[in-house]
N, C-alpha and C. Protein backbone atom coordinates (compact mmCIF):
# COMPACT_ATOMS: atom_id res chain seq x y z
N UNK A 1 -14.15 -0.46 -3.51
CA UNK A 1 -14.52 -0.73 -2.13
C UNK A 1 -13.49 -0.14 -1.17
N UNK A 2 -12.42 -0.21 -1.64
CA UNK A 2 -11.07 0.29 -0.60
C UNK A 2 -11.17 1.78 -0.59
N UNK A 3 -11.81 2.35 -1.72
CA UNK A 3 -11.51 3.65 -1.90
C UNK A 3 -13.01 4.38 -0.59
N UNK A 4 -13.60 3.96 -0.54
CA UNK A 4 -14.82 4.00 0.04
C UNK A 4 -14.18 3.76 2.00
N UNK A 5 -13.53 2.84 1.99
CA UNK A 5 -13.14 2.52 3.28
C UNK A 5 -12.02 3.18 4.01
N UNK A 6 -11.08 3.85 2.58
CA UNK A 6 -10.56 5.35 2.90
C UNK A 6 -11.21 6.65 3.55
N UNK A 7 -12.22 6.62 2.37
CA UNK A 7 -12.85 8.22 2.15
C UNK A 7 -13.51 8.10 3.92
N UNK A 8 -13.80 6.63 4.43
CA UNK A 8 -14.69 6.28 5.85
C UNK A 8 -13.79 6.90 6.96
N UNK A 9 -12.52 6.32 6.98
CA UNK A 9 -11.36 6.66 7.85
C UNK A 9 -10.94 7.96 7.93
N UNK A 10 -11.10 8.76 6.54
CA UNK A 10 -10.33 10.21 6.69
C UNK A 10 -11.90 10.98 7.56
N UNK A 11 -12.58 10.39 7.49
CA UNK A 11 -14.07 11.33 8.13
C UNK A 11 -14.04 11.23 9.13
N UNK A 12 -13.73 9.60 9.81
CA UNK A 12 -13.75 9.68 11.02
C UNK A 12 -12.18 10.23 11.46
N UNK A 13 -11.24 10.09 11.27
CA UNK A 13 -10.37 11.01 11.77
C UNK A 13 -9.44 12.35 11.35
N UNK A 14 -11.17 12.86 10.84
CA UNK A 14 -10.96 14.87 10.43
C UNK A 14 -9.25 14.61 9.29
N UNK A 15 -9.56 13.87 9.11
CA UNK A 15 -7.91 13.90 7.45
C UNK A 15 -8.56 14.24 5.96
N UNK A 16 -8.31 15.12 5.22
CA UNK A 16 -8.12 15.45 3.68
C UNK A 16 -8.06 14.19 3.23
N UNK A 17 -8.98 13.49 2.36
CA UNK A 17 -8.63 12.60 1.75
C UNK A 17 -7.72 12.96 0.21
N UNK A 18 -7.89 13.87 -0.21
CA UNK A 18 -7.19 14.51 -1.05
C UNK A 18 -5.71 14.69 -0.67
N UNK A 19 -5.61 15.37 0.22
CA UNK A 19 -4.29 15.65 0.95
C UNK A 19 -3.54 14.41 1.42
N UNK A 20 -4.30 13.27 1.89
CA UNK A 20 -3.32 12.37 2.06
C UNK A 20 -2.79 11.51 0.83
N UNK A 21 -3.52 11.88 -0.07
CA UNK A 21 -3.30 10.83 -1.44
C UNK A 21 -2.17 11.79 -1.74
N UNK A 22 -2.11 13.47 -1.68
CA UNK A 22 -0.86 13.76 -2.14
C UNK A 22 -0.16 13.58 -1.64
N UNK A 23 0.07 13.33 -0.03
CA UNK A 23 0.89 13.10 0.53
C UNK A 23 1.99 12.23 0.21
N UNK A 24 0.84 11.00 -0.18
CA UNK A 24 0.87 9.87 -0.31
C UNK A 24 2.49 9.78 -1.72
N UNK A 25 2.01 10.80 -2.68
CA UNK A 25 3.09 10.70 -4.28
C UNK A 25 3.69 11.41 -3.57
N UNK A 26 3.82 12.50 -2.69
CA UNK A 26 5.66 13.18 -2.28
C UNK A 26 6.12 12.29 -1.96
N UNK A 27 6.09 11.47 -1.04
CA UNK A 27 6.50 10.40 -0.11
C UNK A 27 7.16 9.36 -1.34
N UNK A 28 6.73 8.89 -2.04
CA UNK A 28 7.49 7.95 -3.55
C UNK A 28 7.96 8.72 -4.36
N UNK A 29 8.00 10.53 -4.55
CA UNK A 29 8.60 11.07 -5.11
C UNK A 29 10.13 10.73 -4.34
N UNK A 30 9.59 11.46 -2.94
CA UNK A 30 11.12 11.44 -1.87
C UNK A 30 11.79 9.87 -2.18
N UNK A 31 11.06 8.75 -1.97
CA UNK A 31 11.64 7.65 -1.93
C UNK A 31 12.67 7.07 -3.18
N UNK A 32 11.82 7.68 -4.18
CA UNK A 32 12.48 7.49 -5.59
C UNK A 32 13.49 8.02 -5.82
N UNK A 33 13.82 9.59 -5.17
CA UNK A 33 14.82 10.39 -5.77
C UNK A 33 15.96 9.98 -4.57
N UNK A 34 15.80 9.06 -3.24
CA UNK A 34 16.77 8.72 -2.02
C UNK A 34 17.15 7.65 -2.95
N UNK A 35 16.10 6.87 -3.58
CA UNK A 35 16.65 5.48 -4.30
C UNK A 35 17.68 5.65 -5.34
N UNK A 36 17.50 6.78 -6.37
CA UNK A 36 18.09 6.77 -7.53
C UNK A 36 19.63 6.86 -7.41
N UNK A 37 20.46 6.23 -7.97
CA UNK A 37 22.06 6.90 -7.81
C UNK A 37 22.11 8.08 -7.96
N UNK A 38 23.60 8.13 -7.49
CA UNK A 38 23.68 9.88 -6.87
C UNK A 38 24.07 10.45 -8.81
N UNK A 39 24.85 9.23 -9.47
CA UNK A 39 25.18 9.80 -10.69
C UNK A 39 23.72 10.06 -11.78
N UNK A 40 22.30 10.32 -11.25
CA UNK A 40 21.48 10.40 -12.19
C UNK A 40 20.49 11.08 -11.14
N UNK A 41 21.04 12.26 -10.75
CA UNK A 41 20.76 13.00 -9.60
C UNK A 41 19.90 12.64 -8.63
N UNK A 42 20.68 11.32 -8.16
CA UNK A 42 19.53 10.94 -6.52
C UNK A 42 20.23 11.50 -5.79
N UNK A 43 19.84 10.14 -4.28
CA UNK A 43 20.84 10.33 -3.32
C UNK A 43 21.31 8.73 -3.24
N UNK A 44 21.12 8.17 -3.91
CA UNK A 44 21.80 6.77 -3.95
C UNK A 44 21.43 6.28 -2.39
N UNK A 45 20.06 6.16 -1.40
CA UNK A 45 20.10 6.09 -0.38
C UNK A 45 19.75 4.74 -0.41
N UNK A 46 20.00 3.53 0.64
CA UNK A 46 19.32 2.26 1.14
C UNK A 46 17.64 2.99 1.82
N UNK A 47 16.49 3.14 1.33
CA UNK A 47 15.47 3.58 2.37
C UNK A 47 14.95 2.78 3.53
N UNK A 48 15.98 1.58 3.55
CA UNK A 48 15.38 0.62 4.90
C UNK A 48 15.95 0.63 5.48
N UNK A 49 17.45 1.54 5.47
CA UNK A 49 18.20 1.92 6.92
C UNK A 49 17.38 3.01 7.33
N UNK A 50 17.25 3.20 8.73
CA UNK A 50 17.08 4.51 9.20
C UNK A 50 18.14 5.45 9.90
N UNK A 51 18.19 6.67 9.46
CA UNK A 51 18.88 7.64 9.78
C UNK A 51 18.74 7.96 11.43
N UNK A 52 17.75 6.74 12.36
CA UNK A 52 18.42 7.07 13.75
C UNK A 52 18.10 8.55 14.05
N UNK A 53 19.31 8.58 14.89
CA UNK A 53 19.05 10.20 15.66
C UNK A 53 19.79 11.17 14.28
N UNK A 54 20.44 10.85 13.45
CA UNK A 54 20.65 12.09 12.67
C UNK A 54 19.54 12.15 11.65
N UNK A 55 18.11 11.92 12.21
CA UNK A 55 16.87 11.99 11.43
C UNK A 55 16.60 13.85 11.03
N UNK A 56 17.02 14.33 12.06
CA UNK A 56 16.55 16.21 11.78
C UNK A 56 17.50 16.93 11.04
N UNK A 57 19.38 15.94 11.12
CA UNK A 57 20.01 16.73 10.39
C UNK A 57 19.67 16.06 8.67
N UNK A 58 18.88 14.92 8.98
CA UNK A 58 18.77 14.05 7.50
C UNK A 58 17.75 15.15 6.49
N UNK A 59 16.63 15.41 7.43
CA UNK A 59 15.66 16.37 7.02
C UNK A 59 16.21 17.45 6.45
N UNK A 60 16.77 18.30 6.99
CA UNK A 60 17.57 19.67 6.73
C UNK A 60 18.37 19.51 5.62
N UNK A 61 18.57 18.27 5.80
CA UNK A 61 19.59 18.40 4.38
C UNK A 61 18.84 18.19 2.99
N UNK A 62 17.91 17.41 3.10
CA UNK A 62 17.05 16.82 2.06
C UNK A 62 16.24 18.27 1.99
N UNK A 63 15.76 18.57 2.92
CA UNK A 63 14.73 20.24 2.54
C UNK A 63 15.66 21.17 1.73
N UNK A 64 17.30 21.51 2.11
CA UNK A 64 17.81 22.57 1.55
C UNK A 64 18.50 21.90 0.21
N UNK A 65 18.56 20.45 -0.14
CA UNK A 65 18.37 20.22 -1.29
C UNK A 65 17.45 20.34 -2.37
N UNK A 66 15.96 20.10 -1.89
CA UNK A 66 15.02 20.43 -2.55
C UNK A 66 14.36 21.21 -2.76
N UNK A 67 15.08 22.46 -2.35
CA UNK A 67 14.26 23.87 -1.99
C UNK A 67 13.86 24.24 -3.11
N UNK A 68 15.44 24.46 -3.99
CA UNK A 68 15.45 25.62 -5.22
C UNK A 68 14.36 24.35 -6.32
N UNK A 69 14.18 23.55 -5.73
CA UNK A 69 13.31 22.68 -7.13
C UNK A 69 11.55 23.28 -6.63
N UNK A 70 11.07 23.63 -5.52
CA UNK A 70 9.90 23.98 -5.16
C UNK A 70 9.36 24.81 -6.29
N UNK A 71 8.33 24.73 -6.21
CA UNK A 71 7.56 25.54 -7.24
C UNK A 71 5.92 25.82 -6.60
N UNK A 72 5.33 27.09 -6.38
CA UNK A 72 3.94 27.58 -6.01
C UNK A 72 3.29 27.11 -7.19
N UNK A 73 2.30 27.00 -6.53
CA UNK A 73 1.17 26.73 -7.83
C UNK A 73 0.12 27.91 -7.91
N UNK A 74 -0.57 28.45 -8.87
CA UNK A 74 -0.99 29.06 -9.33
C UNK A 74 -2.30 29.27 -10.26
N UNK A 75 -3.43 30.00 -9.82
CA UNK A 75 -4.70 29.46 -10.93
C UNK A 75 -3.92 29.66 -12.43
N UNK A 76 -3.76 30.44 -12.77
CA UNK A 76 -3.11 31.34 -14.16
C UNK A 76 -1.63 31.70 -14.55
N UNK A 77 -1.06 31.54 -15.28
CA UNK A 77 0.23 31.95 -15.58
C UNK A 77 0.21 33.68 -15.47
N UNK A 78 -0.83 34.14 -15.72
CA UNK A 78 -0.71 35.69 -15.59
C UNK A 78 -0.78 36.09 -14.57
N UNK A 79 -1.33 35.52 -13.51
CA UNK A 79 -0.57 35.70 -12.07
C UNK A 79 0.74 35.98 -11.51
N UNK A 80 1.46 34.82 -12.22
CA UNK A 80 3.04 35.02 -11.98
C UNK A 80 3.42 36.10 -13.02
N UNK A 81 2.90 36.59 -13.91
CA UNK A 81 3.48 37.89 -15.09
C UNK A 81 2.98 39.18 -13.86
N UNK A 82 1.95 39.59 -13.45
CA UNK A 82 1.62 40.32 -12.94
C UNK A 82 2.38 40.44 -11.12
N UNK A 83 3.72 39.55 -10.78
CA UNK A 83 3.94 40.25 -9.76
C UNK A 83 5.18 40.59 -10.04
């Protein structure tokens, strides 16, 4: 029934219901890896403080941490052989 009262909300306001569900696992990916200690490669973060105004340098730092882990996705592995 909930899933139905989603799929209602993303129609009426033009949202990916797909896209927000992924949204949805980065967001507990991010939260998980701020949660984890720093010795089991988090960031050992409290996530119920907020970073305030150093919110854009918080971003920047968390993006150029997680850059080199990004990965494209791809129909085929022979895609990535062929460039």
């Amino acid at each position: 029934h909930s899933r139905v009262l989603h799929g209602e909300w993303c129609q009426r306001n033009f949202v990916s219901g797909r896209s927000l569900g992924r949204a949805y696992h980065v967001r507990q990916q991010l939260r998980s890896t701020c949660l984890r200690p720093a010795e089991k490669n988090g960031l050992g973060m409290d996530v119920n403080i907020t970073c305030g105004k150093d919110r854009e340098s918080f971003l920047k730092c968390a993006a150029a941490g997680l850059f080199l882990q990004v990965a494209s996705r791809t129909k085929a592995e022979t895609e990535i052989d062929s460039r």
